[in-house]
C-alpha atoms as a PDB file:
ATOM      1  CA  UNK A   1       9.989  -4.368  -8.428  1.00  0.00           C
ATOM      2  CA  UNK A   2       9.255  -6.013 -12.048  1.00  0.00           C
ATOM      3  CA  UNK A   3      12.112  -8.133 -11.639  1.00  0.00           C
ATOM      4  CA  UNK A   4      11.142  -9.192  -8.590  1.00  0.00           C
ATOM      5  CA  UNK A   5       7.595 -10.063 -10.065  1.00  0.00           C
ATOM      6  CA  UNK A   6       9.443 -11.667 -12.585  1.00  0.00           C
ATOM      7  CA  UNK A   7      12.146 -14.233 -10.326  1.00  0.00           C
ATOM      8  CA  UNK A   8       9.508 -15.067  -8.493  1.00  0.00           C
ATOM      9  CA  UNK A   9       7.245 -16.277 -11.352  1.00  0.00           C
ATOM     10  CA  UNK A  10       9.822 -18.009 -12.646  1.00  0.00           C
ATOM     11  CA  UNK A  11      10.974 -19.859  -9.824  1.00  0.00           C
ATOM     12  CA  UNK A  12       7.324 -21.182  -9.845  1.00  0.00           C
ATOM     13  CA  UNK A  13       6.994 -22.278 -13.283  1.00  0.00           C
ATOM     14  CA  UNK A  14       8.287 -25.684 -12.735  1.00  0.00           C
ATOM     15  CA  UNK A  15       5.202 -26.080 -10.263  1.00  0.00           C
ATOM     16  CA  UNK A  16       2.659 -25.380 -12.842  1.00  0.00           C
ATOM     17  CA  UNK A  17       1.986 -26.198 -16.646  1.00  0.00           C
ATOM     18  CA  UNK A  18       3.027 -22.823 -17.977  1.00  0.00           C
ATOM     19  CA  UNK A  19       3.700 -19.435 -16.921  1.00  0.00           C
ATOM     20  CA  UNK A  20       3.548 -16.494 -19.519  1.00  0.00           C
ATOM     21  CA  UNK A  21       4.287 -13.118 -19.163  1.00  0.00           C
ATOM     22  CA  UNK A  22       4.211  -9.762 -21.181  1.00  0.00           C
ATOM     23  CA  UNK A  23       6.094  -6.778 -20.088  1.00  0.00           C
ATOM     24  CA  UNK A  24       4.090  -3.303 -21.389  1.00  0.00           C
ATOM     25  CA  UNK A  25       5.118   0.291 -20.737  1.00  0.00           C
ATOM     26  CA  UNK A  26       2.903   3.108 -20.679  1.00  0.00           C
ATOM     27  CA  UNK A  27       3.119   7.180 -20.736  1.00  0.00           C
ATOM     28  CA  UNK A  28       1.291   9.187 -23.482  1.00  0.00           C
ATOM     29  CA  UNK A  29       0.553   5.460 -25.231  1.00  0.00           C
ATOM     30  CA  UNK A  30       0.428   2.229 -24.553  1.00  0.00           C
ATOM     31  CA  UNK A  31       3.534   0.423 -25.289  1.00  0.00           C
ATOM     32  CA  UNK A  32       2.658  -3.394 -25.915  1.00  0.00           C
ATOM     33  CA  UNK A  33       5.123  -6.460 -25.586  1.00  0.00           C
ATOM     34  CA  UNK A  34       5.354  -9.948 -26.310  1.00  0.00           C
ATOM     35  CA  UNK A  35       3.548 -13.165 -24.402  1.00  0.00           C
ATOM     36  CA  UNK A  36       6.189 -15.106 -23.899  1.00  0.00           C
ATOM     37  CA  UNK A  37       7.138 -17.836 -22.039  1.00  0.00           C
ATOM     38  CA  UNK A  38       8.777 -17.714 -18.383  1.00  0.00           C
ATOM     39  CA  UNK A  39      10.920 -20.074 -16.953  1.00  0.00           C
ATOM     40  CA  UNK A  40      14.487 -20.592 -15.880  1.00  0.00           C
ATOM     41  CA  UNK A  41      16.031 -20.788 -19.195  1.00  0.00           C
ATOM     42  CA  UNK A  42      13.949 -17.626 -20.511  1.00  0.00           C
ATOM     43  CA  UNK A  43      14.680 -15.946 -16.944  1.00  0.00           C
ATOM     44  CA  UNK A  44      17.559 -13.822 -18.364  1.00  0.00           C
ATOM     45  CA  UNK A  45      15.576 -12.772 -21.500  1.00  0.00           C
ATOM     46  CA  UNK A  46      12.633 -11.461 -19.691  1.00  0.00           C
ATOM     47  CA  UNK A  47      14.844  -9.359 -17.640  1.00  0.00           C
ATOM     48  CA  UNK A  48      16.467  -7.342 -20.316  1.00  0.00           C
ATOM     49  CA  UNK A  49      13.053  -6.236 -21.393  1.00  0.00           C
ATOM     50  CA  UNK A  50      11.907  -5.222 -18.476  1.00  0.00           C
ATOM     51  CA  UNK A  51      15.068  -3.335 -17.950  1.00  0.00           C
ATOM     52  CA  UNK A  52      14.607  -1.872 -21.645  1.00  0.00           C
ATOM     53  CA  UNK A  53      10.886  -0.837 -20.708  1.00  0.00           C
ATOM     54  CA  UNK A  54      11.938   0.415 -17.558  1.00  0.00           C
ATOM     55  CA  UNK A  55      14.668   2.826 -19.245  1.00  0.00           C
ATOM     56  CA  UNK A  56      11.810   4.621 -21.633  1.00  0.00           C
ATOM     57  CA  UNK A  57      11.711   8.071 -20.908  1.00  0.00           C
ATOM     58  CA  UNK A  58      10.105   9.609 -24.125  1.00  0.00           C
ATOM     59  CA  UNK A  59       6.806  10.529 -23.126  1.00  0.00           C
ATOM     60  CA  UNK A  60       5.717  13.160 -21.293  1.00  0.00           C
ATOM     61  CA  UNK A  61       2.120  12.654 -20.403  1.00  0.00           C
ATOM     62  CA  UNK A  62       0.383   9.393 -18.069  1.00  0.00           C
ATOM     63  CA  UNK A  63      -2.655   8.359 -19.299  1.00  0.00           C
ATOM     64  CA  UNK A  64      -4.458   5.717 -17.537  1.00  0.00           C
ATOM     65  CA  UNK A  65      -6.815   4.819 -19.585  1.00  0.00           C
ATOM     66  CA  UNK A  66      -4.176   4.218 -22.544  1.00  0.00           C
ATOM     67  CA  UNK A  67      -2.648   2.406 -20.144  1.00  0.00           C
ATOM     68  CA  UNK A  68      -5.578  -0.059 -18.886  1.00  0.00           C
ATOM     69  CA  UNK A  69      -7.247  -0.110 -22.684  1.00  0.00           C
ATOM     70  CA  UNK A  70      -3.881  -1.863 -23.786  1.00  0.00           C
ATOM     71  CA  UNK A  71      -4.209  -4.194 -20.685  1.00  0.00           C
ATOM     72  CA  UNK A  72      -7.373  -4.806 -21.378  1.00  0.00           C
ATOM     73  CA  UNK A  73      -6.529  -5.622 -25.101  1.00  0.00           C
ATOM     74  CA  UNK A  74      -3.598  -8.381 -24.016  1.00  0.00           C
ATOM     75  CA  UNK A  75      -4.941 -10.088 -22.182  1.00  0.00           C
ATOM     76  CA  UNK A  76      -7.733 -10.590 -24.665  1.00  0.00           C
ATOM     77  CA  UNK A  77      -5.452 -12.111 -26.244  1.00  0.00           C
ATOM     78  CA  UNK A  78      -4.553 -14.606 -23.615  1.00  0.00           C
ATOM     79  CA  UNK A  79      -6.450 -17.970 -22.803  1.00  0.00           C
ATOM     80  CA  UNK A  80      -4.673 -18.499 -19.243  1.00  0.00           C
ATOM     81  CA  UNK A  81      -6.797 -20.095 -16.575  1.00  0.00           C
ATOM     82  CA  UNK A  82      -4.831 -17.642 -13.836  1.00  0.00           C
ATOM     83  CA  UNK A  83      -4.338 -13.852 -15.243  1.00  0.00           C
ATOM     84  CA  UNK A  84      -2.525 -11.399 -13.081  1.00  0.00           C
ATOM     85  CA  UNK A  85      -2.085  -7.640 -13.832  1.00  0.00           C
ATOM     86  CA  UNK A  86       0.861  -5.802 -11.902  1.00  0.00           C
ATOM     87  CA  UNK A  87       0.890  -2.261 -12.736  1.00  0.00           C
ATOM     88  CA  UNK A  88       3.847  -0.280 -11.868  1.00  0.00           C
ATOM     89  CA  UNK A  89       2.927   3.678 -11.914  1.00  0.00           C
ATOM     90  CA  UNK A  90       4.874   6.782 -10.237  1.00  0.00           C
ATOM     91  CA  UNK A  91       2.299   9.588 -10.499  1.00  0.00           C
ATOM     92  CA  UNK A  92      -1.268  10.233 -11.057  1.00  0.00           C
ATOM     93  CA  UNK A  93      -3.059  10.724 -14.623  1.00  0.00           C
ATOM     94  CA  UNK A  94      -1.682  13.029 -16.647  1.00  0.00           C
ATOM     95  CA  UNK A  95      -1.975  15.288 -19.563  1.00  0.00           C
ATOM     96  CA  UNK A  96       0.559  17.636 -19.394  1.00  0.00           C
ATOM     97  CA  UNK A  97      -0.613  21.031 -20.151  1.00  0.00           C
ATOM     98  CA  UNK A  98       3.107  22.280 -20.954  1.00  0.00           C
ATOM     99  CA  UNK A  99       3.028  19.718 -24.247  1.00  0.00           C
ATOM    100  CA  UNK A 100      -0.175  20.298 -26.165  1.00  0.00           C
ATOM    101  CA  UNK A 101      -2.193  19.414 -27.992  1.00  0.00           C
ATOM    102  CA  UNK A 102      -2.607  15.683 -28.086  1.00  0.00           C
ATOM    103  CA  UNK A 103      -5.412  13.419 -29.868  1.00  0.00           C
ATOM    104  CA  UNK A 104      -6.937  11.440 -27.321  1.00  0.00           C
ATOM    105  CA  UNK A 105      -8.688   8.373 -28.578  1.00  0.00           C
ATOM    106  CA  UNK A 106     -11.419   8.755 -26.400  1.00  0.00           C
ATOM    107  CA  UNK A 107     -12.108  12.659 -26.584  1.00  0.00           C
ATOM    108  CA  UNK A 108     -13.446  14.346 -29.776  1.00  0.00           C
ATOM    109  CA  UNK A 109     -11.549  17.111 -30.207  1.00  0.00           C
ATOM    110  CA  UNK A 110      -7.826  17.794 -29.984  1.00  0.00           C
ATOM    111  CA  UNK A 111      -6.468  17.900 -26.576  1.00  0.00           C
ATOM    112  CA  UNK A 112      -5.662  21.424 -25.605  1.00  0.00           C
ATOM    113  CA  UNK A 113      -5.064  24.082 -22.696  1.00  0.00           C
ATOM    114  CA  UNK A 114      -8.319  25.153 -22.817  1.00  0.00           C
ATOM    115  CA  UNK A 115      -9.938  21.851 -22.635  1.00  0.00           C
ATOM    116  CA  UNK A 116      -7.228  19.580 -20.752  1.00  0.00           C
ATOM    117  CA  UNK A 117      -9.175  19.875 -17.418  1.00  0.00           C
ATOM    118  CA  UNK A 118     -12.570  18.394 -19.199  1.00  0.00           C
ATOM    119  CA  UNK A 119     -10.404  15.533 -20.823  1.00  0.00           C
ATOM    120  CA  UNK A 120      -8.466  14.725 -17.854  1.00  0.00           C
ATOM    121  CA  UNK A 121     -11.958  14.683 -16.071  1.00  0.00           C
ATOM    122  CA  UNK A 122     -13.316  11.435 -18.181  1.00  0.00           C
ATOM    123  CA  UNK A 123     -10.545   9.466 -16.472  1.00  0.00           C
ATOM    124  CA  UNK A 124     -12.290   7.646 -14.042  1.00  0.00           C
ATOM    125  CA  UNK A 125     -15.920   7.186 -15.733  1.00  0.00           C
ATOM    126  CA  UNK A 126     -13.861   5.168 -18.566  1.00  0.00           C
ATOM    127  CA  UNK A 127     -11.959   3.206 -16.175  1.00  0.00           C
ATOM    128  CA  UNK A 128     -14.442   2.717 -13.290  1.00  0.00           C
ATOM    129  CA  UNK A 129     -18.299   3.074 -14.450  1.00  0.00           C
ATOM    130  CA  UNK A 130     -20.097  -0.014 -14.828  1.00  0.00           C
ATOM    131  CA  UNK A 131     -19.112  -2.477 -18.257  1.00  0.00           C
ATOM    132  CA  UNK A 132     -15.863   0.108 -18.281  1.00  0.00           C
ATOM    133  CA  UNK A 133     -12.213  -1.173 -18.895  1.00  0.00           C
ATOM    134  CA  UNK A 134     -11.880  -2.260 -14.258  1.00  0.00           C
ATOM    135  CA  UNK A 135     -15.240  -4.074 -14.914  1.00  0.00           C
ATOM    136  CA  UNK A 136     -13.636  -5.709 -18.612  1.00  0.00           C
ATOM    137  CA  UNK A 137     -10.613  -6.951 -16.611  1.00  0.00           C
ATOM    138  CA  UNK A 138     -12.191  -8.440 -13.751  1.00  0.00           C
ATOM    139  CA  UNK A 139     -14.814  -9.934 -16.447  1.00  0.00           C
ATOM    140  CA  UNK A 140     -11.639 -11.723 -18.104  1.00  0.00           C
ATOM    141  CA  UNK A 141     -10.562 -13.149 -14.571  1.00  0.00           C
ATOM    142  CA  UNK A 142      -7.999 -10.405 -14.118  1.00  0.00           C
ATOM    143  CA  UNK A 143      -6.481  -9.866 -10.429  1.00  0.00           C
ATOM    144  CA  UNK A 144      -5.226  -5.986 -10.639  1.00  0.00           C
ATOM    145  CA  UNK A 145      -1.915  -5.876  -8.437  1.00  0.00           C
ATOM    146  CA  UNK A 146      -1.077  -2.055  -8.123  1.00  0.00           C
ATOM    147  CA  UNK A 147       1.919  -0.866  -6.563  1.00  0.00           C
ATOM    148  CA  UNK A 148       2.060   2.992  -6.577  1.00  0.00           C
ATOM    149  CA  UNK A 149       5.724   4.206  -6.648  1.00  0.00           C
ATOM    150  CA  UNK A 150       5.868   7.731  -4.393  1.00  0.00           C
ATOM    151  CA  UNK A 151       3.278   9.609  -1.844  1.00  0.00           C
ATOM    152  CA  UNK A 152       0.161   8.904  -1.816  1.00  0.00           C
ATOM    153  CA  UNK A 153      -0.703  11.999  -0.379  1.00  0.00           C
ATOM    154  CA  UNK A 154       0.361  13.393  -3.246  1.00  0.00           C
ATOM    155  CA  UNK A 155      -1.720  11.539  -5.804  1.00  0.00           C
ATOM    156  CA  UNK A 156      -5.313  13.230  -6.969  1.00  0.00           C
ATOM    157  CA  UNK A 157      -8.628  11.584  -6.090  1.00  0.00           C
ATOM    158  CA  UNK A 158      -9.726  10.853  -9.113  1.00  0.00           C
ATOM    159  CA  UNK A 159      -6.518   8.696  -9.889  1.00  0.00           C
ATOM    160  CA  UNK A 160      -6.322   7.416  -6.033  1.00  0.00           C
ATOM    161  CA  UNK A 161     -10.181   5.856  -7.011  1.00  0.00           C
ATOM    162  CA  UNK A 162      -8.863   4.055  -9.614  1.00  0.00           C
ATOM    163  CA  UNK A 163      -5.529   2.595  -7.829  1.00  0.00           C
ATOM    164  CA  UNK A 164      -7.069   1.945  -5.033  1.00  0.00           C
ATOM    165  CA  UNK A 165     -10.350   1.060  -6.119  1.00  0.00           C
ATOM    166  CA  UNK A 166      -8.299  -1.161  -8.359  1.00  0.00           C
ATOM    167  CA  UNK A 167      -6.378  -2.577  -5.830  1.00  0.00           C
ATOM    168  CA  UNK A 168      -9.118  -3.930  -3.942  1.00  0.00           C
ATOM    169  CA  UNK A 169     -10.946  -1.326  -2.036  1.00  0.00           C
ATOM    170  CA  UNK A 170     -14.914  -1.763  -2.449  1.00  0.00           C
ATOM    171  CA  UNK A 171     -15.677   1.460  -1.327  1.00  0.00           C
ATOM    172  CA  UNK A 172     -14.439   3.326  -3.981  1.00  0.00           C
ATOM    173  CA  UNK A 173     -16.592   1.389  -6.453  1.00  0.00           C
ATOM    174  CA  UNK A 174     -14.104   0.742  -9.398  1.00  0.00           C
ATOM    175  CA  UNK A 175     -13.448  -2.479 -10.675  1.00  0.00           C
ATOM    176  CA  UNK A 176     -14.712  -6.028  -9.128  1.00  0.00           C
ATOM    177  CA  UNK A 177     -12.727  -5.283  -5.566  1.00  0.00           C
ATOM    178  CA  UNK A 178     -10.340  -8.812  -6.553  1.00  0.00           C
ATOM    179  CA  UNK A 179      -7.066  -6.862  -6.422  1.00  0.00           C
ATOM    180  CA  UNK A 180      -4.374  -6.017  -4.467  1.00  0.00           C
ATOM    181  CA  UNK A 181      -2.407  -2.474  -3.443  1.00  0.00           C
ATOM    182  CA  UNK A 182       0.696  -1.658  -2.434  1.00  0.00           C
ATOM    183  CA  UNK A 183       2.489   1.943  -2.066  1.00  0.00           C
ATOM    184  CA  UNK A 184       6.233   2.364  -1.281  1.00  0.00           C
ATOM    185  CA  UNK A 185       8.428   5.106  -1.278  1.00  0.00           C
ATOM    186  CA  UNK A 186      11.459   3.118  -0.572  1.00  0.00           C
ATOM    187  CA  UNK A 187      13.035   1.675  -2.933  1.00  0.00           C
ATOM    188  CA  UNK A 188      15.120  -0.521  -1.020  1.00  0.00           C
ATOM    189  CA  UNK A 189      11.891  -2.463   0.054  1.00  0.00           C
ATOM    190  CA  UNK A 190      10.322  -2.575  -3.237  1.00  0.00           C
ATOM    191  CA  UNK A 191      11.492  -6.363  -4.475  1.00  0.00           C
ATOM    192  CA  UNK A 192      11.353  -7.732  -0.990  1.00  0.00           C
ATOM    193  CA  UNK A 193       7.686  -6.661  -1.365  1.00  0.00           C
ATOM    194  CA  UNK A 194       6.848  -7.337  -4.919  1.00  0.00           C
ATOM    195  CA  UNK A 195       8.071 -11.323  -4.297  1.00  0.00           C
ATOM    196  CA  UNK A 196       6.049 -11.409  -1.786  1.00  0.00           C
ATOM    197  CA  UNK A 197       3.087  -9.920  -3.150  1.00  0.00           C
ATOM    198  CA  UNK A 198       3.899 -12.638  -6.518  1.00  0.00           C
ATOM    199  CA  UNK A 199       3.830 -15.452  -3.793  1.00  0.00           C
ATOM    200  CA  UNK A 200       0.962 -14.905  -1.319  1.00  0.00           C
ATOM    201  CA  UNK A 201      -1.197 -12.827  -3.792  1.00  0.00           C
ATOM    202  CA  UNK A 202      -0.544  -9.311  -2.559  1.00  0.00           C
ATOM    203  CA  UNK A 203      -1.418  -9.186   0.983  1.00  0.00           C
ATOM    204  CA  UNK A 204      -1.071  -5.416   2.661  1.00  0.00           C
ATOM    205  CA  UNK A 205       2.049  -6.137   4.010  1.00  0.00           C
ATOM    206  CA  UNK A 206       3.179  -4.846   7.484  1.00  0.00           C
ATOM    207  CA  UNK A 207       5.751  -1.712   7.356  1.00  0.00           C
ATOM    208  CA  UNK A 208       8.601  -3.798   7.684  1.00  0.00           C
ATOM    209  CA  UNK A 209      12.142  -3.807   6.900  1.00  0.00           C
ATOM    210  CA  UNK A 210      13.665  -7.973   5.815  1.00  0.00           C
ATOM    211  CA  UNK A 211      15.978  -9.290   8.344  1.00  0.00           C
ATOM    212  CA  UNK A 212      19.641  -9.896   8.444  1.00  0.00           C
ATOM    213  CA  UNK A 213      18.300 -13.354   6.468  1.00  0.00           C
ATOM    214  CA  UNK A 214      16.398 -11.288   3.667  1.00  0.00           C
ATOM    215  CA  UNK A 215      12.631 -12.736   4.900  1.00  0.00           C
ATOM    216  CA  UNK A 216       9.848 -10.431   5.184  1.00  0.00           C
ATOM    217  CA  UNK A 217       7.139 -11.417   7.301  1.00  0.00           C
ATOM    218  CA  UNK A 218       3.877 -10.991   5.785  1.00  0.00           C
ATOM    219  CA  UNK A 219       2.013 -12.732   8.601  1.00  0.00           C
ATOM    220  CA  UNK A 220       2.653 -15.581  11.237  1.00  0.00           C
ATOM    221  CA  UNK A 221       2.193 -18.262   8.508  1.00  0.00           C
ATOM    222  CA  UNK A 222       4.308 -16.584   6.094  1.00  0.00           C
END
């Protein structure tokens, strides 16, 4: 799906003045990358790290809120006029109570099995309230495109407000309601999906396999 996101931002670089990317990985922290800039000639480059971010499997907890603080914190550092967020995840927030304890940066004490359930719980007041790090991105001009890897039905409610809320959906009152969200749980339709989404700016695409030509219709003008 990231290289998908990432052909198809290249293959409209030439259109535009620049395009910049920065490919980040998150688990138990935040694990920042590089601006750099995308084109054809820096296609190749910006593939390897997204297949060297993609091969991390060190950490055993998901925190969103590391996550979306180190968003929140590039693209700070950015002074793009068009700043789009596509965040990849395959499971809900997590603090895994089988590896504790772990400092939190936004909890006082150590992390542990008796309090995990009161950490985990600050989740989506720290992403979602009002001034919080949704309302900091969409402040910045930031267009959240989530695509949720798996089951929905097996994602929480507290993390389904912020991915959803995230993506777009005004009812669940988190973030400015400017993004986009996408759930798949096959793989095979992922890219087709993801260039599309890069393209059109993440439309809720029909359940559709491509056909025999590789086209996905999004809608009769697309």
């Amino acid at each position: 799906g990231a290289r998908a996101v990432v052909r198809s931002y290249a293959s409209l670089a030439e259109r535009v003045q620049q395009v910049e990317i920065q490919v980040a990985g998150f688990g138990e922290n935040y694990r920042p990358g590089e601006w750099q800039v995308l084109n054809q000639d820096s296609l190749g480059a910006v593939l390897d790290t997204v297949d060297a971010v993609g091969s991390e499997e060190d950490q055993l907890h998901t925190d969103y809120v590391y996550a979306l603080q180190g968003a929140a914190g590039a693209f700070a550092e950015s002074t793009a006029t068009c700043q789009i967020l596509f965040w990849f995840t395959d499971g809900q927030h997590d603090l895994d109570e089988d590896h504790l304890p772990l400092e939190r940066n936004y909890f006082p004490d150590p992390v542990t099995v008796d309090n995990v359930v009161e950490a985990e719980a600050l989740m989506p007041s720290l992403i979602c309230d009002a001034g919080q790090l949704a309302d900091q991105l969409g402040d910045a001009g930031v267009s959240a495109q989530i695509m949720l890897l798996g089951d929905e039905s097996g994602v929480d409610e507290a993390s389904r407000r912020v991915l959803r809320g995230m993506g777009g959906d005004p009812s669940l009152d988190c973030g400015p309601g400017n993004g986009a969200f996408q759930s798949v749980d096959d793989a095979s339709r992922l890219p087709f999906i993801m260039a599309c989404a890069s393209q059109v700016g993440g439309y809720q695409l029909p359940e559709l396999a491509p056909d025999a030509n590789g086209n996905l219709v999004v809608n009769e003008g697309v």
